[in-house]
C-alpha atoms as a PDB file:
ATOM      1  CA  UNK A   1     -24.004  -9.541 -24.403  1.00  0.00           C
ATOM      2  CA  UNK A   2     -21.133 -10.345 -21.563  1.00  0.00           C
ATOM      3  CA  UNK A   3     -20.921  -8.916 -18.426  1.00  0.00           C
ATOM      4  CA  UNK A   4     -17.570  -6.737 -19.946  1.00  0.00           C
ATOM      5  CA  UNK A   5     -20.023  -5.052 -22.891  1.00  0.00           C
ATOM      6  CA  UNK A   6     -22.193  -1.954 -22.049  1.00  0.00           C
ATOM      7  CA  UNK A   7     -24.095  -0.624 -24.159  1.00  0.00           C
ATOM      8  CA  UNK A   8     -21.608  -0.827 -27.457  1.00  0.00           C
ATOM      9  CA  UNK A   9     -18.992   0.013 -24.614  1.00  0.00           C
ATOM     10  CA  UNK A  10     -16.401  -2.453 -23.687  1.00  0.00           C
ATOM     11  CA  UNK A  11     -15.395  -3.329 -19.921  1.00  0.00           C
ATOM     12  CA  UNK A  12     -11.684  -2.964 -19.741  1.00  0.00           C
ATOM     13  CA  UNK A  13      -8.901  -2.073 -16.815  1.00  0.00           C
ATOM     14  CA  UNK A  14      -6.055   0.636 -17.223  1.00  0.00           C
ATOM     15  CA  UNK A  15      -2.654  -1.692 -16.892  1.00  0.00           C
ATOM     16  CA  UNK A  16      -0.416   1.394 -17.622  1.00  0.00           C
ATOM     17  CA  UNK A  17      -0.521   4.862 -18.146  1.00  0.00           C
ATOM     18  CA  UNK A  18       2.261   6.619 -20.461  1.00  0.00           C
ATOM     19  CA  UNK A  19       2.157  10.230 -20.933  1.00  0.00           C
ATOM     20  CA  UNK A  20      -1.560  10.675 -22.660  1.00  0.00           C
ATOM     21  CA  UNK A  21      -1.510   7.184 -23.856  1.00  0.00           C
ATOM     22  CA  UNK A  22      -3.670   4.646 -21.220  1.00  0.00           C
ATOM     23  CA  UNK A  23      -3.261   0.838 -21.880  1.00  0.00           C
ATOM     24  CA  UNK A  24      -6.432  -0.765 -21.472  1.00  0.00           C
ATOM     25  CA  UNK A  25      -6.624  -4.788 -21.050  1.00  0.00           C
ATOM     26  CA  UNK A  26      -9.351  -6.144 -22.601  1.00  0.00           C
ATOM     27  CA  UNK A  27     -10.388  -9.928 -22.583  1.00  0.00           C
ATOM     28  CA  UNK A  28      -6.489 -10.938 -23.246  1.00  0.00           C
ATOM     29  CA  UNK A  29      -5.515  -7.482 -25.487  1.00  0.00           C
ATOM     30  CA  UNK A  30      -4.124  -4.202 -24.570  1.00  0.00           C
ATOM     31  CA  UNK A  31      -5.537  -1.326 -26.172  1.00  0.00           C
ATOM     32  CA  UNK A  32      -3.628   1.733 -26.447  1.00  0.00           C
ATOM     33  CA  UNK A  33      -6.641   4.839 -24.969  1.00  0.00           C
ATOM     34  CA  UNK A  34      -6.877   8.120 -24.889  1.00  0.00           C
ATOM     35  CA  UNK A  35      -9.252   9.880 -22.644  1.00  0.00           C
ATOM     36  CA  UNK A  36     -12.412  11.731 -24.244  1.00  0.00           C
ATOM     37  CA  UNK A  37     -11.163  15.608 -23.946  1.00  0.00           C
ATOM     38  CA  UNK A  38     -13.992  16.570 -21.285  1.00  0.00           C
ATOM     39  CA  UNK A  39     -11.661  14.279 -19.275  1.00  0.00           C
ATOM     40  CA  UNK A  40      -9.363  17.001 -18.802  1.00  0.00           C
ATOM     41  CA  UNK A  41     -12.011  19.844 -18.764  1.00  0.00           C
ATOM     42  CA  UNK A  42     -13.407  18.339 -15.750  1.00  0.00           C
ATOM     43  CA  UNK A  43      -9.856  17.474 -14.190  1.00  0.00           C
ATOM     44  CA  UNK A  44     -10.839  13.773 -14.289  1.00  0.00           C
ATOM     45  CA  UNK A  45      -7.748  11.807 -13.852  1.00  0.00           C
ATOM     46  CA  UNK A  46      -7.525   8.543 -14.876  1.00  0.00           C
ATOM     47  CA  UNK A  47      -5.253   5.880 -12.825  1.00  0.00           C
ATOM     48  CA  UNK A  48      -3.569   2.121 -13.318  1.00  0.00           C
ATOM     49  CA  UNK A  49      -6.179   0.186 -11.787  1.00  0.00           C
ATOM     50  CA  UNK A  50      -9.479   1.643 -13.240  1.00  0.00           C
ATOM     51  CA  UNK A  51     -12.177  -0.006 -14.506  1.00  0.00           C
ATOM     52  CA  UNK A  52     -13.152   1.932 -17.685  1.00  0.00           C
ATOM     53  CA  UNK A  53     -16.064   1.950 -20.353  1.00  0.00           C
ATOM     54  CA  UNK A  54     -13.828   2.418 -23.682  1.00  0.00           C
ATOM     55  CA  UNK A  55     -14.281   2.115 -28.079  1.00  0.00           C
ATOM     56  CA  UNK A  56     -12.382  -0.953 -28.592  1.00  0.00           C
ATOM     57  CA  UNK A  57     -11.837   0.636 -32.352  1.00  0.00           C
ATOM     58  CA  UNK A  58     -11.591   4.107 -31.850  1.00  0.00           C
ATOM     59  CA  UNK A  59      -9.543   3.658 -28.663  1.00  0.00           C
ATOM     60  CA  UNK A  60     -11.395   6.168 -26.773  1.00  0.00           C
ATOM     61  CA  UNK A  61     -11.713   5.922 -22.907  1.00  0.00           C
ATOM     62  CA  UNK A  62     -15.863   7.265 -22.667  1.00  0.00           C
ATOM     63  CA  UNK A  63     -15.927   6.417 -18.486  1.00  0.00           C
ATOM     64  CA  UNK A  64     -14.071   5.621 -15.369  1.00  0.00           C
ATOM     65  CA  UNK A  65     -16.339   3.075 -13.646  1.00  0.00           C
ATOM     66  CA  UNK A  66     -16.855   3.608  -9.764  1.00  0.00           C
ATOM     67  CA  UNK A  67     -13.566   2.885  -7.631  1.00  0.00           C
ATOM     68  CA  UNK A  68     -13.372   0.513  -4.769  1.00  0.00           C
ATOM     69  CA  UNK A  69     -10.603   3.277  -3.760  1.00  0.00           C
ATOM     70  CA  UNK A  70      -8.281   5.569  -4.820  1.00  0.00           C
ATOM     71  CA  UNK A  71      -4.403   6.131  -4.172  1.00  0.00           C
ATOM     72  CA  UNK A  72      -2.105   9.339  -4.784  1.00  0.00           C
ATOM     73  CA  UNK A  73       1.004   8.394  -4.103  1.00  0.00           C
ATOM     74  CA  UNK A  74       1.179   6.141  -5.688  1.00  0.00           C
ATOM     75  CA  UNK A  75      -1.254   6.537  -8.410  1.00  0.00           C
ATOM     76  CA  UNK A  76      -3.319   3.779  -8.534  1.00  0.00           C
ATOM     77  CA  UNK A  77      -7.071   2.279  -7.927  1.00  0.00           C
ATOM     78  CA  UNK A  78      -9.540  -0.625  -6.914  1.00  0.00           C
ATOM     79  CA  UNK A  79      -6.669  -2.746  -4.548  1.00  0.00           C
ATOM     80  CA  UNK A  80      -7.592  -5.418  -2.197  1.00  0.00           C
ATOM     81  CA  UNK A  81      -4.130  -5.557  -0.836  1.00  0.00           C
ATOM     82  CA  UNK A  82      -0.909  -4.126   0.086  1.00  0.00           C
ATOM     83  CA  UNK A  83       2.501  -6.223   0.271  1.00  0.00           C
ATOM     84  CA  UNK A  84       4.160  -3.536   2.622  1.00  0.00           C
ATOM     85  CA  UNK A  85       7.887  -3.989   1.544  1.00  0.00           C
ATOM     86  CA  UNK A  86       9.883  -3.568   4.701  1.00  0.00           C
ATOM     87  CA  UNK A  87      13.700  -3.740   4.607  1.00  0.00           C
ATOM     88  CA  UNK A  88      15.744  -4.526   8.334  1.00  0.00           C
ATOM     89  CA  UNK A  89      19.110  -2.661   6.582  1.00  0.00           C
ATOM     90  CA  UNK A  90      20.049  -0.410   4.167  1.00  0.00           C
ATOM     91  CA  UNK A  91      17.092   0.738   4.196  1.00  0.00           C
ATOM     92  CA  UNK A  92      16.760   0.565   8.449  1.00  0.00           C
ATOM     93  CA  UNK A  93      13.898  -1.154   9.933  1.00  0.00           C
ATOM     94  CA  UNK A  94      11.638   1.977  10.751  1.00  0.00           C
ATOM     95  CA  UNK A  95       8.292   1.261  13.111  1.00  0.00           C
ATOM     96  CA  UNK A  96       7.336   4.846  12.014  1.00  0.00           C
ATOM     97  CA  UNK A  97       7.097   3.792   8.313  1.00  0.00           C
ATOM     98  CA  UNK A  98       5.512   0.408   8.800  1.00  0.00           C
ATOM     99  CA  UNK A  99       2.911   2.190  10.920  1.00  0.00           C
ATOM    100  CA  UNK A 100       2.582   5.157   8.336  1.00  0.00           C
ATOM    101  CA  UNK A 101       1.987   2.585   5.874  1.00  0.00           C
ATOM    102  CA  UNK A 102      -0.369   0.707   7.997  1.00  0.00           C
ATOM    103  CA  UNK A 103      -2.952   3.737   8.537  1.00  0.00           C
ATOM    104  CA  UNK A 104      -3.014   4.539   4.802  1.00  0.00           C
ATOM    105  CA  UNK A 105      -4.214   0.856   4.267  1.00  0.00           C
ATOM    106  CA  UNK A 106      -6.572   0.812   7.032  1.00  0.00           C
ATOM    107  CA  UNK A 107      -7.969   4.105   5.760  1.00  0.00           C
ATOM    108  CA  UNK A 108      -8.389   3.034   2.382  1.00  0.00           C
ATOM    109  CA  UNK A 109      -9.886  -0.274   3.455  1.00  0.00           C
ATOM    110  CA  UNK A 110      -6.820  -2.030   2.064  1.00  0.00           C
ATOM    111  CA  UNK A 111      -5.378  -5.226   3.793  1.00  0.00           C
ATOM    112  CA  UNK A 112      -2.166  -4.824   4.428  1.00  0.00           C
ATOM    113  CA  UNK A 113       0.660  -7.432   4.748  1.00  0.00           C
ATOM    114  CA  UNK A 114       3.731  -7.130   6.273  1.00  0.00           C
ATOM    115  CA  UNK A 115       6.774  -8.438   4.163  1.00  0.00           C
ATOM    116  CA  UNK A 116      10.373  -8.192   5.511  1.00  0.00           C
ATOM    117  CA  UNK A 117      13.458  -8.120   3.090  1.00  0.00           C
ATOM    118  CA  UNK A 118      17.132  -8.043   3.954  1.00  0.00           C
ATOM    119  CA  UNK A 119      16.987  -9.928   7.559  1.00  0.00           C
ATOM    120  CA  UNK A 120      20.506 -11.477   6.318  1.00  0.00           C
ATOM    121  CA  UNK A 121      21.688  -8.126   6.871  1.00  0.00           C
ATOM    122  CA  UNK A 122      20.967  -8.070  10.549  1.00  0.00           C
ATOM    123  CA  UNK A 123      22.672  -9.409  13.712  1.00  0.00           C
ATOM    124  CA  UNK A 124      20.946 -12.652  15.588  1.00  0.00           C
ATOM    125  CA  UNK A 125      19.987 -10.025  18.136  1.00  0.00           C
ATOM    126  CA  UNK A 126      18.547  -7.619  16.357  1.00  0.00           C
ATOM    127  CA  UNK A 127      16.594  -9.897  14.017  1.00  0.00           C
ATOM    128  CA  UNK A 128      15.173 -11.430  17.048  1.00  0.00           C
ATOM    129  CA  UNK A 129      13.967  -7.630  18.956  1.00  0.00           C
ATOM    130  CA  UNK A 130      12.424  -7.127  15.327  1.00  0.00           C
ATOM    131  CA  UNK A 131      10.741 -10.406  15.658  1.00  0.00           C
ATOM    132  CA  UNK A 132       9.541  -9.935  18.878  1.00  0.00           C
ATOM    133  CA  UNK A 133       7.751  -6.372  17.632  1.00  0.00           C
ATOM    134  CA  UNK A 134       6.402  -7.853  14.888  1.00  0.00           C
ATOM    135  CA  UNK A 135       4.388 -10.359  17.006  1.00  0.00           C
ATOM    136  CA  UNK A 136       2.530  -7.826  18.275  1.00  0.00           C
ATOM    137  CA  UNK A 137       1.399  -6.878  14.979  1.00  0.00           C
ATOM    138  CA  UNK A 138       0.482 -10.615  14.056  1.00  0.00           C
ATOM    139  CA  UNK A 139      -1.748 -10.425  17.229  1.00  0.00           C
ATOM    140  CA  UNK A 140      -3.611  -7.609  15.365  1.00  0.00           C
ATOM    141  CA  UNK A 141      -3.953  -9.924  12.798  1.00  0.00           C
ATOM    142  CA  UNK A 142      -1.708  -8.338  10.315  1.00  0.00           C
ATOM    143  CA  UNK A 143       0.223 -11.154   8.110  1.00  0.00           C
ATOM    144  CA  UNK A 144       3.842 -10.913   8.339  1.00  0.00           C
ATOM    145  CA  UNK A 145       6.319 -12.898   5.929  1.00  0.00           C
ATOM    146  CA  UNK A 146       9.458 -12.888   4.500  1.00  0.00           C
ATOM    147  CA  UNK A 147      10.783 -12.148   0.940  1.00  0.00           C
ATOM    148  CA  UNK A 148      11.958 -16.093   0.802  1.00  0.00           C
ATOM    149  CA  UNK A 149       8.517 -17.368   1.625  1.00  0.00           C
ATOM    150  CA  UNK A 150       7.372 -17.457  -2.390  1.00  0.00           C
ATOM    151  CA  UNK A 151       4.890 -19.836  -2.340  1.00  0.00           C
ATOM    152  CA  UNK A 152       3.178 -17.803   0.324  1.00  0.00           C
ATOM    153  CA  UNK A 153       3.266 -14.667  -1.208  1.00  0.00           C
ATOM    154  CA  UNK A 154       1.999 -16.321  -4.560  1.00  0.00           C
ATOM    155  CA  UNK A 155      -1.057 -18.285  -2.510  1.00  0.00           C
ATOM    156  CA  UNK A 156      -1.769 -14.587  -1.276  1.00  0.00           C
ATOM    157  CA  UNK A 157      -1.700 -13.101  -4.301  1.00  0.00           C
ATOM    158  CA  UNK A 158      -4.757 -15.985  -5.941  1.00  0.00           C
ATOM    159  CA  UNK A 159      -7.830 -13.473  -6.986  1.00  0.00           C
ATOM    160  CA  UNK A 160      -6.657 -10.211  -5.719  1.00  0.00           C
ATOM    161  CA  UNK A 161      -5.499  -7.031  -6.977  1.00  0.00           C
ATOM    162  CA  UNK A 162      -2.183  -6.195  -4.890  1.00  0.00           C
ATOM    163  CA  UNK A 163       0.004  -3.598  -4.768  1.00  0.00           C
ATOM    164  CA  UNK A 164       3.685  -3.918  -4.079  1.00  0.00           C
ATOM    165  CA  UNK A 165       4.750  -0.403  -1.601  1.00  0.00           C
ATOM    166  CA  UNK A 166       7.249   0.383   0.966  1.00  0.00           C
ATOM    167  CA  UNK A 167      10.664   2.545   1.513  1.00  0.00           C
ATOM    168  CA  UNK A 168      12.607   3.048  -1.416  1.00  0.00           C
ATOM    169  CA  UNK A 169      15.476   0.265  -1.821  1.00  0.00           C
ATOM    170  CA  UNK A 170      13.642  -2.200   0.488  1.00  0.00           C
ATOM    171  CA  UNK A 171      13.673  -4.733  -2.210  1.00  0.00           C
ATOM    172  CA  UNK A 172       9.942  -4.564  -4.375  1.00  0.00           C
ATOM    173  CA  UNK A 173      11.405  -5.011  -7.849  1.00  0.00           C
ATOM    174  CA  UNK A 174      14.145  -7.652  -6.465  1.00  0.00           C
ATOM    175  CA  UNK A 175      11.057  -9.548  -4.784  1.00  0.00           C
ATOM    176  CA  UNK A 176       9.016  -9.190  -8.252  1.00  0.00           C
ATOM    177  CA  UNK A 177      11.355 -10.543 -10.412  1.00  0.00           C
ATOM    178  CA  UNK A 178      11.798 -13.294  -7.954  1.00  0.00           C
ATOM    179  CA  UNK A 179       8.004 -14.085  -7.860  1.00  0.00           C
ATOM    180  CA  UNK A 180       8.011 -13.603 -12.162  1.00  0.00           C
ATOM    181  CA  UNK A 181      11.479 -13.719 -14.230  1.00  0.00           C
ATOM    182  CA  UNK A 182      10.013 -12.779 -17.001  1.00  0.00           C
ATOM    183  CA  UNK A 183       8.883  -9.246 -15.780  1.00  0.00           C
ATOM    184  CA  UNK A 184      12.352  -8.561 -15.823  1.00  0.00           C
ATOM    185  CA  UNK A 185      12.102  -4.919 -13.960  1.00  0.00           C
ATOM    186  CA  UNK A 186      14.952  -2.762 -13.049  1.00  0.00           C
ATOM    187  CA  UNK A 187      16.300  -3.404  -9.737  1.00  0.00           C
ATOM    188  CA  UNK A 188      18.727  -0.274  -8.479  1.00  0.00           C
ATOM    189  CA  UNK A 189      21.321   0.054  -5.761  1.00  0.00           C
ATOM    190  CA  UNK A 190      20.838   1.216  -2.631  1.00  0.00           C
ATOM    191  CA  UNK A 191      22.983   4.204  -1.662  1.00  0.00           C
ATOM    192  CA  UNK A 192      25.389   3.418   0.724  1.00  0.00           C
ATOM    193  CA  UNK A 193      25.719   7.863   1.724  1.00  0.00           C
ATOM    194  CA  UNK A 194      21.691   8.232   1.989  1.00  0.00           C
ATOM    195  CA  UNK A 195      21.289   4.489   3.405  1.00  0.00           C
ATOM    196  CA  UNK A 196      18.286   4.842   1.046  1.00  0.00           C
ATOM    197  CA  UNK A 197      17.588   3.332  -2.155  1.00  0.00           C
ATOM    198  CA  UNK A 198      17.478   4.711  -5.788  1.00  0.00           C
ATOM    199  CA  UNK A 199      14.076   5.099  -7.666  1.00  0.00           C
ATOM    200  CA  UNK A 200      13.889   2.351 -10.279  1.00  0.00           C
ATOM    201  CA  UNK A 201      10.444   2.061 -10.784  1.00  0.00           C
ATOM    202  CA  UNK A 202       9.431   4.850 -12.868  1.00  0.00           C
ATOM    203  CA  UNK A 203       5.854   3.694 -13.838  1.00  0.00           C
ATOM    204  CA  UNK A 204       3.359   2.215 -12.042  1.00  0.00           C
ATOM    205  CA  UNK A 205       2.146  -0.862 -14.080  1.00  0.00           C
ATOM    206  CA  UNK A 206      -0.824  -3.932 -13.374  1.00  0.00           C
ATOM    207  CA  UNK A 207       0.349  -7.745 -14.247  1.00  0.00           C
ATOM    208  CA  UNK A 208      -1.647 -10.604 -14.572  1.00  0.00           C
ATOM    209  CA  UNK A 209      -0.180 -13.379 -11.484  1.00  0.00           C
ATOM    210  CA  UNK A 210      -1.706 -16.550 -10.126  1.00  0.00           C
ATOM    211  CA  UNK A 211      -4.881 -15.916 -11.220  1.00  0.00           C
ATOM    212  CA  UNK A 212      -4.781 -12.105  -9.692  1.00  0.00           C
ATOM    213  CA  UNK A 213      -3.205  -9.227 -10.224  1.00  0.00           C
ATOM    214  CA  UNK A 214       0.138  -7.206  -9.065  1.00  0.00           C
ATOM    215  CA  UNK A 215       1.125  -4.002  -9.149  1.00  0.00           C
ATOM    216  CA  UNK A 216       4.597  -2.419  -9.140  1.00  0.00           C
ATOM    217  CA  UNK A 217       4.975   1.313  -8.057  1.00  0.00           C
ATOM    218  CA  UNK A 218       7.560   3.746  -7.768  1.00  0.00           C
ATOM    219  CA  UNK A 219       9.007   3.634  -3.886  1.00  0.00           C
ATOM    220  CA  UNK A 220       9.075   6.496  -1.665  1.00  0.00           C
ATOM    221  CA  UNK A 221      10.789   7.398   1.499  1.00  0.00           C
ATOM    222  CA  UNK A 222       8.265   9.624   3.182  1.00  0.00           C
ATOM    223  CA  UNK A 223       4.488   9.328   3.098  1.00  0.00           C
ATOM    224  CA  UNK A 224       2.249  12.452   4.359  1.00  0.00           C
ATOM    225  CA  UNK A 225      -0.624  11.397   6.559  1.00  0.00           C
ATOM    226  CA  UNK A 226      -1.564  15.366   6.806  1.00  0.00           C
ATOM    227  CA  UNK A 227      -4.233  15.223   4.382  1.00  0.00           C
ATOM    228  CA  UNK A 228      -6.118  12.606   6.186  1.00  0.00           C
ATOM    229  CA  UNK A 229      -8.216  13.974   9.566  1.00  0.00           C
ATOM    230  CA  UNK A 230      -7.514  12.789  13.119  1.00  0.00           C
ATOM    231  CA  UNK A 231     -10.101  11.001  13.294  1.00  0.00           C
ATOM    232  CA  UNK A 232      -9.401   8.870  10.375  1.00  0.00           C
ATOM    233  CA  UNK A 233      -6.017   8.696  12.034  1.00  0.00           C
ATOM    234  CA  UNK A 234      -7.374   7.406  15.346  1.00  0.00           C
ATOM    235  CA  UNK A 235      -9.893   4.624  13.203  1.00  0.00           C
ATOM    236  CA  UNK A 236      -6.910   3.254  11.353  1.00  0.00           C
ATOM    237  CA  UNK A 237      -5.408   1.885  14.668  1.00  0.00           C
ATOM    238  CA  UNK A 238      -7.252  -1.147  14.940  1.00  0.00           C
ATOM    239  CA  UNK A 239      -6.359  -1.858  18.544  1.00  0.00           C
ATOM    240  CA  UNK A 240      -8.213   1.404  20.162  1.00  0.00           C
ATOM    241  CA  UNK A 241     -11.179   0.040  19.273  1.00  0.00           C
ATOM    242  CA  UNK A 242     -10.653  -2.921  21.282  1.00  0.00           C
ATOM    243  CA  UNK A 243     -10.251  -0.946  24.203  1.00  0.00           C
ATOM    244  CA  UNK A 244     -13.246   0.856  23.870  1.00  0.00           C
ATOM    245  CA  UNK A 245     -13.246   4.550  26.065  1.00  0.00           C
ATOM    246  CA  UNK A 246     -15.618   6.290  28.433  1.00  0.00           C
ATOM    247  CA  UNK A 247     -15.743   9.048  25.956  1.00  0.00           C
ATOM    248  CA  UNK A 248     -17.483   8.066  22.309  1.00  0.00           C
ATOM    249  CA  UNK A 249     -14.846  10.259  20.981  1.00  0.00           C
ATOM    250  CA  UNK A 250     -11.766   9.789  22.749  1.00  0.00           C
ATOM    251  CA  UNK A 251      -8.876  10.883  21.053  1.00  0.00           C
ATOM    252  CA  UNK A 252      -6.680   8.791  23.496  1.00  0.00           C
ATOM    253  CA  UNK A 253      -4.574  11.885  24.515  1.00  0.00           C
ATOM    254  CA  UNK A 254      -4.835  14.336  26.881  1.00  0.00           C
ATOM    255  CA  UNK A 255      -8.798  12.964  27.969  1.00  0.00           C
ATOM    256  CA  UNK A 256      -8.666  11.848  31.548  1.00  0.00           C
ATOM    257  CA  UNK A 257      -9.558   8.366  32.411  1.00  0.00           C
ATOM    258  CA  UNK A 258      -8.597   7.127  28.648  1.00  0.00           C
ATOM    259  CA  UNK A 259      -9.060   3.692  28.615  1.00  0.00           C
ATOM    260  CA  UNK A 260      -5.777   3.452  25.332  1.00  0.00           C
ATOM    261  CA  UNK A 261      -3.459   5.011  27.499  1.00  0.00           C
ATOM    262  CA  UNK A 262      -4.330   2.741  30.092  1.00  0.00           C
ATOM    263  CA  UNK A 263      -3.606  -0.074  27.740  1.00  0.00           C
ATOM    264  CA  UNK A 264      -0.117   1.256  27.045  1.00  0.00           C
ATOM    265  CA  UNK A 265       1.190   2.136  30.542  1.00  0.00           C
ATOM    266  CA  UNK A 266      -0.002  -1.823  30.716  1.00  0.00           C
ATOM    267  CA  UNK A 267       2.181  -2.483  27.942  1.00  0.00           C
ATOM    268  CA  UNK A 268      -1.214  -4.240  26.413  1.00  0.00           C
ATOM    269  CA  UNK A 269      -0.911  -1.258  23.363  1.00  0.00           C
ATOM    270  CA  UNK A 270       2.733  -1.256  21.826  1.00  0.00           C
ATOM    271  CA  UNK A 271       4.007   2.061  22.570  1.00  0.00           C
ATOM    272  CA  UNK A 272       5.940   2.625  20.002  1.00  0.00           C
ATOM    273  CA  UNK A 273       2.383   2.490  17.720  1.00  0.00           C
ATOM    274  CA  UNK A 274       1.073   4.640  20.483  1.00  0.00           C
ATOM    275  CA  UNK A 275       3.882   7.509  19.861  1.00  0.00           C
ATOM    276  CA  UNK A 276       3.475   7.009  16.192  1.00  0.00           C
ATOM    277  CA  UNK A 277       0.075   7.717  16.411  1.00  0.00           C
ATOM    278  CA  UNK A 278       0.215  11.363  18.365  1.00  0.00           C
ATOM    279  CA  UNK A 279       2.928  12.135  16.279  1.00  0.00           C
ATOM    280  CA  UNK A 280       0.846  11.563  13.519  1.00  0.00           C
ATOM    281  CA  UNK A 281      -2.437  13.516  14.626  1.00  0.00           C
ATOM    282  CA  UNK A 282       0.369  16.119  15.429  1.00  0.00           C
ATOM    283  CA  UNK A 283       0.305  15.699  19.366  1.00  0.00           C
ATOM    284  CA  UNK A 284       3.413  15.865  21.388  1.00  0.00           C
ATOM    285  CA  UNK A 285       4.071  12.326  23.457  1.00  0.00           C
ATOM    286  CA  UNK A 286       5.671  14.669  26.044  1.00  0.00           C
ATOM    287  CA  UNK A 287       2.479  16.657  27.180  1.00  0.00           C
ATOM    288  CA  UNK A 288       0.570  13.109  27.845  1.00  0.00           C
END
């Protein structure tokens, strides 16, 4: 018995889900799965990424194995890492997304990595203020690349499951294709009246690459941190805690003596990331 057989069960993945139909790789094969029907009884939802107990001959999905973690927008499961697709023009470089982005990782105990497309579209001066931001985030400890840096992105890629995200039009699919010809996946236009790009990826789907695994999803423009608390907010801003507070739960905003808002009148917190965060717990930066 391997370690992928349970029980007259085999061990298999969900690569890609199409309408009831769930592709399950198994050593080398994909196996087209439906879900037992107490699936849907007990609103179990299946995602790309799962690990699943499944009949290799009846094609029957019997179990969703634990998750590492779970996504909603996009739908998918069980990622080590997150190649955060970030576009200087068309889309514009926003520090609101990036951060956005940032806290969903950090919440979900995903790494995330900071990859910039489209600097050729930028001014010397600009690309350098950009730069100079972005330091700050490499002093977090954050990677941050570019879309020509291949190599890197495939040495990152060795034994992990990573998901390609970011702004719609910033360049995923483009960077994909780059990475793999042979995936071949539509690459749209941006539109020049939004400044925003067109949805091309219309199903999320898991490829084997460099001994790992990568995932494309469908882009979005907006991401909702509301269903997320403030605390979990706060936690995914992995500079607080090196300033720890007086108070054990300092929300860093209207507590007196607050050691973070020190730290940004010092310019030792990036302010911008400070804003970002009240605006995302809701807070107004103009009653701090």
């Amino acid at each position: 018995m391997t370690n992928n057989i349970h029980g007259g069960f085999m061990k298999g993945q969900i690569v890609k889900i199409s309408s009831d139909l769930h592709f399950v790789s198994f050593e080398n094969q994909i196996y087209p799965c439906k879900c037992r029907g107490v699936f849907r009884k007990e609103h179990i939802l299946p995602v790309v990424g799962d690990y699943v107990l499944f009949h290799k001959d009846q094609k029957i999905i019997e179990e969703i194995l634990p998750r590492k973690n779970v996504f909603q927008r996009p739908k998918v499961s069980n990622i080590d890492q997150a190649f955060l697709i970030t576009s200087l023009k068309l889309p514009d470089f926003s520090y609101n997304l990036l951060d956005k982005f940032i806290s969903l990782m950090e919440i979900h105990h995903v790494e995330p990595i900071i990859c910039i497309t489209k600097s050729d579209l930028v001014d010397s001066d600009t690309l350098k203020m950009i730069q100079e931001g972005l330091s700050y985030y490499e002093k977090l400890g954050y990677k941050v690349l570019y879309n020509t840096e291949l190599d890197s992105i495939k040495e990152l890629c060795k034994n992990k499951t990573s998901v390609f995200t970011g702004q719609t039009g910033a360049g995923k699919s483009t960077l994909l294709n780059r990475l793999n010809p042979e995936w071949n996946l539509e690459v749209g236009d941006v539109s020049l009246a939004l400044g925003r790009g067109k949805h091309t990826t219309r199903v999320v789907e898991l490829f084997e690459f460099c001994g790992g695994k990568v995932m494309d999803t469908p882009g979005f423009s907006s991401l909702d941190l509301g269903e997320y608390s403030k605390e979990e907010i706060r936690d995914s801003f992995k500079e607080f805690s090196m300033y720890p507070c007086l108070y054990k739960d300092c929300m860093h905003t209207k507590e007196a003596e607050c050691v973070v808002k020190r730290e940004v009148l010092e310019n030792h917190i990036l302010e911008s990331r400070y804003l970002n965060y009240l605006s995302f717990i809701g807070e107004d930066s103009n009653e701090n």
